[in-house]
Protein backbone atom coordinates (compact mmCIF):
# COMPACT_ATOMS: atom_id res chain seq x y z
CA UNK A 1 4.60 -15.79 -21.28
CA UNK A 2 7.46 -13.91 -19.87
CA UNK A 3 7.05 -10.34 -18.83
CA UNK A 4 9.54 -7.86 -18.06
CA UNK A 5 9.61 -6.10 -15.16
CA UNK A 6 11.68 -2.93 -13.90
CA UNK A 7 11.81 -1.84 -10.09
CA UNK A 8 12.14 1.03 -8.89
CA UNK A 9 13.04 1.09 -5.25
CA UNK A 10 14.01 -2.22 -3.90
CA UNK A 11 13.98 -1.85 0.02
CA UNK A 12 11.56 -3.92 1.91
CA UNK A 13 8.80 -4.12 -0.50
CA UNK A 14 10.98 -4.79 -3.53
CA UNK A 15 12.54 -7.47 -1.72
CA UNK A 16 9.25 -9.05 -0.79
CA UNK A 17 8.15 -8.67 -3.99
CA UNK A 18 11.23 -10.41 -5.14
CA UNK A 19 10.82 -13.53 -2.63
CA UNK A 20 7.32 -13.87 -3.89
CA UNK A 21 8.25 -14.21 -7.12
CA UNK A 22 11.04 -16.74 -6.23
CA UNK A 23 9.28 -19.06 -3.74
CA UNK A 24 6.32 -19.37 -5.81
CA UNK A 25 8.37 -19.54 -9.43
CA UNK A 26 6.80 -22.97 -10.53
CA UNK A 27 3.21 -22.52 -9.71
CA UNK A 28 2.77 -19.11 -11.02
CA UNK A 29 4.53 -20.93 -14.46
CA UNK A 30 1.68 -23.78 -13.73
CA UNK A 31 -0.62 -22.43 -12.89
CA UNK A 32 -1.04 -18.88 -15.09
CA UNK A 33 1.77 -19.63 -17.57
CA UNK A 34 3.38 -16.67 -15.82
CA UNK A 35 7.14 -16.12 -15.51
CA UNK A 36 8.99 -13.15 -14.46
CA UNK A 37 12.15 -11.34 -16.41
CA UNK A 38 13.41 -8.91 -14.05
CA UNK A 39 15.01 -6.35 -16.40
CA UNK A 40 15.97 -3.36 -14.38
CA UNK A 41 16.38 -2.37 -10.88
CA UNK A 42 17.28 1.40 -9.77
CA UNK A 43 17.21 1.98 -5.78
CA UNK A 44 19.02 5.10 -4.18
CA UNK A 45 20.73 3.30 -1.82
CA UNK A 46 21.29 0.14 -3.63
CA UNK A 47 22.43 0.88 -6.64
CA UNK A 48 20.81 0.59 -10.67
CA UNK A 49 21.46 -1.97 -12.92
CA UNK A 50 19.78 -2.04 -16.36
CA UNK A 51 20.03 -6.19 -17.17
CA UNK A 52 18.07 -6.88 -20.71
CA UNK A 53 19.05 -11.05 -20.24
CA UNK A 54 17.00 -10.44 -16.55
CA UNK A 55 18.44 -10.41 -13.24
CA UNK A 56 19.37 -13.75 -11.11
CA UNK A 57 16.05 -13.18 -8.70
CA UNK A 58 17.39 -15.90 -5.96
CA UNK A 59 20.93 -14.27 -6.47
CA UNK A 60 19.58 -11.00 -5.88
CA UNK A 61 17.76 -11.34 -3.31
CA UNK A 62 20.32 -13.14 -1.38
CA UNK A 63 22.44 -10.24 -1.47
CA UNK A 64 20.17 -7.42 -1.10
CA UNK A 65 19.05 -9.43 2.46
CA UNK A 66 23.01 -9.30 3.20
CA UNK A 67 23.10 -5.30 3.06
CA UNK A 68 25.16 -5.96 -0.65
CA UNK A 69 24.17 -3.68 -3.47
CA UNK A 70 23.45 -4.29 -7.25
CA UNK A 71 27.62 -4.29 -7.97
CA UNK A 72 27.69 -7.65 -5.82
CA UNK A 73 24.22 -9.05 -8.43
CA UNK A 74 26.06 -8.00 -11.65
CA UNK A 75 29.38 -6.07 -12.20
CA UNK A 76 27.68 -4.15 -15.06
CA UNK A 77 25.79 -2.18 -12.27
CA UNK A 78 28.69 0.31 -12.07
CA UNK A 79 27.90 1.24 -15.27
CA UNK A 80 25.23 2.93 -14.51
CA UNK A 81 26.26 4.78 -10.94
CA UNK A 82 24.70 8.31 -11.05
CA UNK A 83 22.51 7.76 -13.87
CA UNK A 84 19.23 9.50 -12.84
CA UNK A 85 15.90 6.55 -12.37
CA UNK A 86 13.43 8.33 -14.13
CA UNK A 87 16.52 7.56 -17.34
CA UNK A 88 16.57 3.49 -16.18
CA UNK A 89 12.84 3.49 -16.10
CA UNK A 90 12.93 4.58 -19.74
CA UNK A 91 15.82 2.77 -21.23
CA UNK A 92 14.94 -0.94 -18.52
CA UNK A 93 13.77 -2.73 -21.58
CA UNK A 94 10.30 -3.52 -19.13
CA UNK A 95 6.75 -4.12 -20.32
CA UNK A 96 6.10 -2.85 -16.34
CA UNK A 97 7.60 -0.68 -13.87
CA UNK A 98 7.09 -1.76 -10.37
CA UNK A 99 7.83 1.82 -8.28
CA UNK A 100 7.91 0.62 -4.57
CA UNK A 101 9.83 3.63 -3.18
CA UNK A 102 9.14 5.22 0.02
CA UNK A 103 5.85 7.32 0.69
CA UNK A 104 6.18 11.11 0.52
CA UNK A 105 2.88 12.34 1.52
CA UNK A 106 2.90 16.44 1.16
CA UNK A 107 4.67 16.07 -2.44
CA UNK A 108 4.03 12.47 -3.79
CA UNK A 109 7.32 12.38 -5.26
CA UNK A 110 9.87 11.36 -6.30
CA UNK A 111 7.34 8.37 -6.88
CA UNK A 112 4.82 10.47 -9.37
CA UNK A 113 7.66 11.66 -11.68
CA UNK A 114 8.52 7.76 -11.89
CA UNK A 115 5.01 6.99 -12.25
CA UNK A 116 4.73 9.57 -15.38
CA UNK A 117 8.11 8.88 -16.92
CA UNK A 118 7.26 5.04 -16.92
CA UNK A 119 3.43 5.72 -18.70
CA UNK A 120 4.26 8.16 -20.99
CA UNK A 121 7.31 5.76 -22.12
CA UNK A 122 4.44 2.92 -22.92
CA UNK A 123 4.99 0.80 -19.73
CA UNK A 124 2.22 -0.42 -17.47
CA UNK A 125 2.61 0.80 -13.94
CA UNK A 126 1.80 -1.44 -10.63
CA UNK A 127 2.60 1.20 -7.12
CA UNK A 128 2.47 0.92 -3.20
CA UNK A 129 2.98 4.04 -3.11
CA UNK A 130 0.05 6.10 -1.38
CA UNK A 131 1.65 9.58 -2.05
CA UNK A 132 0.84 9.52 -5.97
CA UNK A 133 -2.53 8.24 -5.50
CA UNK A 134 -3.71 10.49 -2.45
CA UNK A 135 -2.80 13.63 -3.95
CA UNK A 136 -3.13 12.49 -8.16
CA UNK A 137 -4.88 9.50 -8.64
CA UNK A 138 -7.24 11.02 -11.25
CA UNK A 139 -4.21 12.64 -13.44
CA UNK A 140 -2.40 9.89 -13.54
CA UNK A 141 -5.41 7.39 -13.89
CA UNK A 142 -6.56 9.31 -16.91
CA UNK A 143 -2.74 9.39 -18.53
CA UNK A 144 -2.56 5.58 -18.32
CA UNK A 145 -6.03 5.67 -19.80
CA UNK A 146 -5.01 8.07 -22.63
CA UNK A 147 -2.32 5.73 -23.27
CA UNK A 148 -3.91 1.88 -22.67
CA UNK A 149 -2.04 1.38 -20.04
CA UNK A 150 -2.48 -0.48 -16.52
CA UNK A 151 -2.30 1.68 -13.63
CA UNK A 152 -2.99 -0.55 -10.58
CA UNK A 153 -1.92 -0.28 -7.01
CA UNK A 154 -3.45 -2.99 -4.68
CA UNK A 155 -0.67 -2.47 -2.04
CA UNK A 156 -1.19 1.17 -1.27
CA UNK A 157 -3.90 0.77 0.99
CA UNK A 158 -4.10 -2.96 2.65
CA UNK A 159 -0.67 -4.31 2.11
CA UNK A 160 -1.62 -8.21 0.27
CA UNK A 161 -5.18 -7.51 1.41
CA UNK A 162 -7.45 -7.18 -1.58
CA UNK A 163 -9.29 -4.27 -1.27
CA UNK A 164 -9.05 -2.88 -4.89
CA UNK A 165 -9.12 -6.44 -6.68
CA UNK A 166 -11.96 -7.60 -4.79
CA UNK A 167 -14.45 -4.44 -5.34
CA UNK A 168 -13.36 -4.59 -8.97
CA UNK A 169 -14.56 -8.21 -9.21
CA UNK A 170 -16.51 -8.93 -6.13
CA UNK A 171 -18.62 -5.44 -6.07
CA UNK A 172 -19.65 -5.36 -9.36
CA UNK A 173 -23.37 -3.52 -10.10
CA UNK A 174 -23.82 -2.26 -6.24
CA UNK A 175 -23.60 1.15 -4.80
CA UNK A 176 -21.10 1.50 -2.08
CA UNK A 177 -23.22 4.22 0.60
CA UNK A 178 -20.09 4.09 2.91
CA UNK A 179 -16.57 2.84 3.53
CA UNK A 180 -15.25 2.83 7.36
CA UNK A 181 -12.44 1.20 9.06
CA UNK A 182 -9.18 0.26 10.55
CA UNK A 183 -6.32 1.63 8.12
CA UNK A 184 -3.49 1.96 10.34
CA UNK A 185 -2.32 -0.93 11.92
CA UNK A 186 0.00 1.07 14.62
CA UNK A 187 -3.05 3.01 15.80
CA UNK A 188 -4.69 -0.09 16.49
CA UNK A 189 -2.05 -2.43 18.20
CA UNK A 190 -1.37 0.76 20.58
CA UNK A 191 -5.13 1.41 21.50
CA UNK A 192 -4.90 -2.53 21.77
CA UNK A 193 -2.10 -2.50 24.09
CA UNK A 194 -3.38 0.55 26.45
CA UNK A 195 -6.54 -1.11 26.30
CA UNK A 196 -5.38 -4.85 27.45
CA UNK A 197 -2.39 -4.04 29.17
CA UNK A 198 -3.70 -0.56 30.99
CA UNK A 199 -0.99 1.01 29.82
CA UNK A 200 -0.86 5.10 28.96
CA UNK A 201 -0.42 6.06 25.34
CA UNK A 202 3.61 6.70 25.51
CA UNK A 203 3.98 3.41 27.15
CA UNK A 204 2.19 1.36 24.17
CA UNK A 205 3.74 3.80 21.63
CA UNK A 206 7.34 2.67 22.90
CA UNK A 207 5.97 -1.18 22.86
CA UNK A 208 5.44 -0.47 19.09
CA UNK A 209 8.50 0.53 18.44
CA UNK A 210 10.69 -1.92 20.00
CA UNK A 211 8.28 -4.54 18.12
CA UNK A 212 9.07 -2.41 14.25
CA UNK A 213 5.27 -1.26 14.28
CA UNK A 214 5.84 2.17 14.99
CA UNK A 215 8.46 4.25 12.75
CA UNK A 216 11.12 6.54 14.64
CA UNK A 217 8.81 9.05 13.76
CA UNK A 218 5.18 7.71 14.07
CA UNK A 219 3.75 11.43 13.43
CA UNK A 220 2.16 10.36 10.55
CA UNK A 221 0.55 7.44 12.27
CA UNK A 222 -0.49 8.75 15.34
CA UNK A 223 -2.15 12.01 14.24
CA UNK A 224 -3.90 9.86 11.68
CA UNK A 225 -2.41 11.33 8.20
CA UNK A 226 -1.50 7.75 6.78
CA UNK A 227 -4.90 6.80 7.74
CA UNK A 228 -6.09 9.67 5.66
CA UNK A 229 -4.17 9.03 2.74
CA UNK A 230 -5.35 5.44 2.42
CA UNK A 231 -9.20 7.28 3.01
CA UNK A 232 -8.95 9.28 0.04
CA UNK A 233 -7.39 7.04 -2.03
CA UNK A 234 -10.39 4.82 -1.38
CA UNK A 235 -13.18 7.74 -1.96
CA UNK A 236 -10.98 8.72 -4.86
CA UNK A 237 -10.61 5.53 -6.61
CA UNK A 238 -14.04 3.46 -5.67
CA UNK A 239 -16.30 7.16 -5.60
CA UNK A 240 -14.46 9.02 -7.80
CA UNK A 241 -14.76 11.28 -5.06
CA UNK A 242 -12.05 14.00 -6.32
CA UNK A 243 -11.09 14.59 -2.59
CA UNK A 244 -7.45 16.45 -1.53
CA UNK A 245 -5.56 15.16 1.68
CA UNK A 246 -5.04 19.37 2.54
CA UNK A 247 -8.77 19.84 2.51
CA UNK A 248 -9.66 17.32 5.17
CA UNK A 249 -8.47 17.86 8.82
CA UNK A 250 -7.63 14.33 10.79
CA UNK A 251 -7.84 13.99 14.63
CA UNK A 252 -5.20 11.25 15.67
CA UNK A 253 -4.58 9.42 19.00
CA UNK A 254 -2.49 11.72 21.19
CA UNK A 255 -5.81 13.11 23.67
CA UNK A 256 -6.88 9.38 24.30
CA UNK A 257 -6.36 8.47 27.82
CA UNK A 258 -5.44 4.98 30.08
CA UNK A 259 -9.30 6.17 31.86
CA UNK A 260 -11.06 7.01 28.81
CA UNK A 261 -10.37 3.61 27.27
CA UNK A 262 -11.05 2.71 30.99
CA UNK A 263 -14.57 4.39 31.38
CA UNK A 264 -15.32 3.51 27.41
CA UNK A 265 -14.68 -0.62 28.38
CA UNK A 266 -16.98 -0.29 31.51
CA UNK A 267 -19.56 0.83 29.05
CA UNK A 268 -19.54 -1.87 26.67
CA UNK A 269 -17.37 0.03 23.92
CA UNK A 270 -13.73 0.20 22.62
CA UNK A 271 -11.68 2.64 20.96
CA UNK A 272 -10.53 2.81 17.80
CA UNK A 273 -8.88 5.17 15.14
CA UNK A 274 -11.53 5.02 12.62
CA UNK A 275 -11.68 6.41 8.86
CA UNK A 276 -14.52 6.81 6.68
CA UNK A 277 -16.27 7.98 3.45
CA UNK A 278 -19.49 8.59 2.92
CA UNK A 279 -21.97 9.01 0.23
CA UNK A 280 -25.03 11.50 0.71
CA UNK A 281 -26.91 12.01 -2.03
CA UNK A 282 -24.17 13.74 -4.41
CA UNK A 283 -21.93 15.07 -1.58
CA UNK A 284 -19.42 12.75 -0.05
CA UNK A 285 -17.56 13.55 2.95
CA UNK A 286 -14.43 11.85 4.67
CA UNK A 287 -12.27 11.88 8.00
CA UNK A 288 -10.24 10.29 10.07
CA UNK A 289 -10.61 10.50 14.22
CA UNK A 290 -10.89 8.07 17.04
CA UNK A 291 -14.14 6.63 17.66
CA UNK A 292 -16.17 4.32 20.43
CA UNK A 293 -17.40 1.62 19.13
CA UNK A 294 -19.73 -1.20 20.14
CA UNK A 295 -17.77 -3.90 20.93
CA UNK A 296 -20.90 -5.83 18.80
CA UNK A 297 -19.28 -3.87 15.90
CA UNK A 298 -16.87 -5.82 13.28
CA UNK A 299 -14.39 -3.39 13.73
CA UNK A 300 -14.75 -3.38 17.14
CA UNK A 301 -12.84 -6.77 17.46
CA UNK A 302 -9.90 -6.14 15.15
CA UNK A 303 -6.71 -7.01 17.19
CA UNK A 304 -2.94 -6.09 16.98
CA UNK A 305 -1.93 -4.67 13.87
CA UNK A 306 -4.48 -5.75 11.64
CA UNK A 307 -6.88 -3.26 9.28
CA UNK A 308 -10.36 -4.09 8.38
CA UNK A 309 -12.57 -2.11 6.09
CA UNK A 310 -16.69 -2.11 6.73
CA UNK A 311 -18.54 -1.18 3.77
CA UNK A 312 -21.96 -0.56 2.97
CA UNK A 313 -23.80 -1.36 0.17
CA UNK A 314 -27.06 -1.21 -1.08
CA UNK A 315 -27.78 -4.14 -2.39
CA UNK A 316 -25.97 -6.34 0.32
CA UNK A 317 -26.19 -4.36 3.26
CA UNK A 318 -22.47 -4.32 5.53
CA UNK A 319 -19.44 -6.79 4.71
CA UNK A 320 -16.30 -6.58 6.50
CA UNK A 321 -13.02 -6.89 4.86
CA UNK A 322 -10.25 -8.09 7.44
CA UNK A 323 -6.65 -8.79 7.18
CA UNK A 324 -3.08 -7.46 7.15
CA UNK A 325 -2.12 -3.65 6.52
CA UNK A 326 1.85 -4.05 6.68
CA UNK A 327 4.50 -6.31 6.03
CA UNK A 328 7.04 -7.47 3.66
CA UNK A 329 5.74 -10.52 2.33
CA UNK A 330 2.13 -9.70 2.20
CA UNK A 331 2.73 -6.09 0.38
CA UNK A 332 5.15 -8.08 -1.71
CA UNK A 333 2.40 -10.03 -2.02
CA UNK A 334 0.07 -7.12 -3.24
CA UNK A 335 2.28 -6.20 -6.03
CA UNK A 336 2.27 -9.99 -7.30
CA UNK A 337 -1.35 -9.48 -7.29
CA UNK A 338 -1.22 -6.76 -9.47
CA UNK A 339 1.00 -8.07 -11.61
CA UNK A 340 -0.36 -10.94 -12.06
CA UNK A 341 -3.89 -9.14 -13.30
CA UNK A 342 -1.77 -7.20 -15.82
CA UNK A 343 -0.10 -10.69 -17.31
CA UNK A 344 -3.92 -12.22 -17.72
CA UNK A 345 -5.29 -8.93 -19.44
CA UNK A 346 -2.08 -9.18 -21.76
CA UNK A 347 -2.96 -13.14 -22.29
């Protein structure tokens, strides 16, 4: 079974996305009778191209990774310079719209108009996007709902880690009491590195960036608002929580010293940016703020860039959920996931 698939913004994660489906073309087709038909792609940067036949993936990919843009794929794509994306998401000839464009986290858009255009247009929607979810998840769950649709977004808070798809199968029946853990990978190779290393927190911050870890601006990764956003989206879609970003105040990094990590070491704990929910009785409460841990806590022993997630559950008590929380590949990787779950419900 083919399906067609439209993206919309096809930087890093498109492009991962795209290399997943072309290195492992055969044994999706052998395994899951899947095959891909990309149909559409529309990228600010790159360029749009609306392809009904589907797009040469290997082809494309070859010169998106060259700095080329969607003229150099197909000399149609000039056809449709200027044309606005929410217009290609509607007229892409997809059964999905992959929308893989960069986070916005006070507004959630441009990603949510996509999101809308591409539901209420009949198209099942699969998103890394965390600014959509953080700030609508339940509006946009309950459209897709309205209109039998697939609204899934493994990527948005693990990268290719399976948070979502392994509650939805592997949690079944049990309560989750609380959800706790590593969410930005940044945070935690720089508290790594002035922890190992002695360094101060500007010296490990720069490390970061000269190894692509850290952005130009890390704001949002320091002061602990992407590790927010991934914390509600969590309490939002596995407690139907109904939590806000604006309502919830994060403490980030910035105040943690070369001693304190020091002094915390000497006393048999290590520091960590930690973020949790928590269910108490009907309330539920989140945050986000560095913490000492035990270094007899899972978390505790999470290295480099890696996130883990702790949760606790009342019929099995704590499991820890460790892997990558960035990357192209692996949040490539994520939206194959996702894709792939749509493709068997359609089967």
């Amino acid at each position: 079974m083919k399906l067609r698939i439209g993206i919309v913004g096809c930087g890093t994660v498109g492009q991962g996305f795209l290399e997943c489906l072309d290195r492992k073309a055969d044994d999706l087709r052998a395994r899951y009778g899947f095959e891909a038909k990309i149909t559409a792609i529309a990228d600010p940067v790159r360029g749009n191209l609306i392809a009904p036949q589907g797009l040469d993936i290997r082809k494309t990919i070859k010169v998106l990774a060259q700095g080329g843009k969607m003229h150099a794929v197909d000399t149609r794509a000039a056809k449709y310079d200027g044309v606005p994306t929410v217009d290609i998401i509607e007229t892409a000839g997809a059964d999905l719209i992959a929308e893989l464009t960069p986070t916005d986290l006070k507004t959630g858009e441009p990603a949510t108009s996509h999101i809308v255009r591409a539901l209420m247009t009949g198209k099942h929607v699969v998103t890394t996007n965390k600014g959509p979810l953080a700030l609508h998840y339940r509006e946009l769950s309950e459209l897709a709902r309205k209109r039998k649709l697939a609204f899934r977004f493994e990527g948005a808070v693990m990268s290719g880690t399976p948070v979502f798809n392994m509650a939805e199968a592997g949690l079944a029946g049990v309560s989750i009491k609380e959800i706790r853990g590593i969410l930005n990978g940044t945070t935690n190779y720089i508290l790594g590195r002035m922890e190992e290393e002695g360094l101060d927190f500007a010296e490990a911050l720069s490390q970061a960036r000269k190894l692509g870890y850290a952005e130009t601006d890390p704001s949002a990764d320091v002061e602990g608002r992407d590790a927010l956003a991934k914390i509600v989206i969590l309490a939002n879609v596995l407690l139907d929580a109904g939590l806000k970003p604006a309502a919830i105040n994060p403490a980030g990094i910035g105040s943690i010293t070369r001693a304190m990590i020091a002094s915390a070491r000497e006393d048999g704990f290590r520091y960590k940016l930690i973020a949790y929910v928590r269910r108490e009785g009907a309330r539920i409460t989140a945050g986000v703020g560095p913490r000492k841990l035990s270094l007899s806590d899972p978390l505790a022993r999470i290295a480099g860039a890696r996130n883990a997630l702790t949760f606790d559950l009342d019929l099995l008590g704590s499991i820890t959920l460790e892997g990558p929380g960035a990357g192209r590949i692996e949040t490539g990787y994520a939206v194959l996931q996702d894709v792939l779950a749509i493709h068997r419900d359609l089967k």
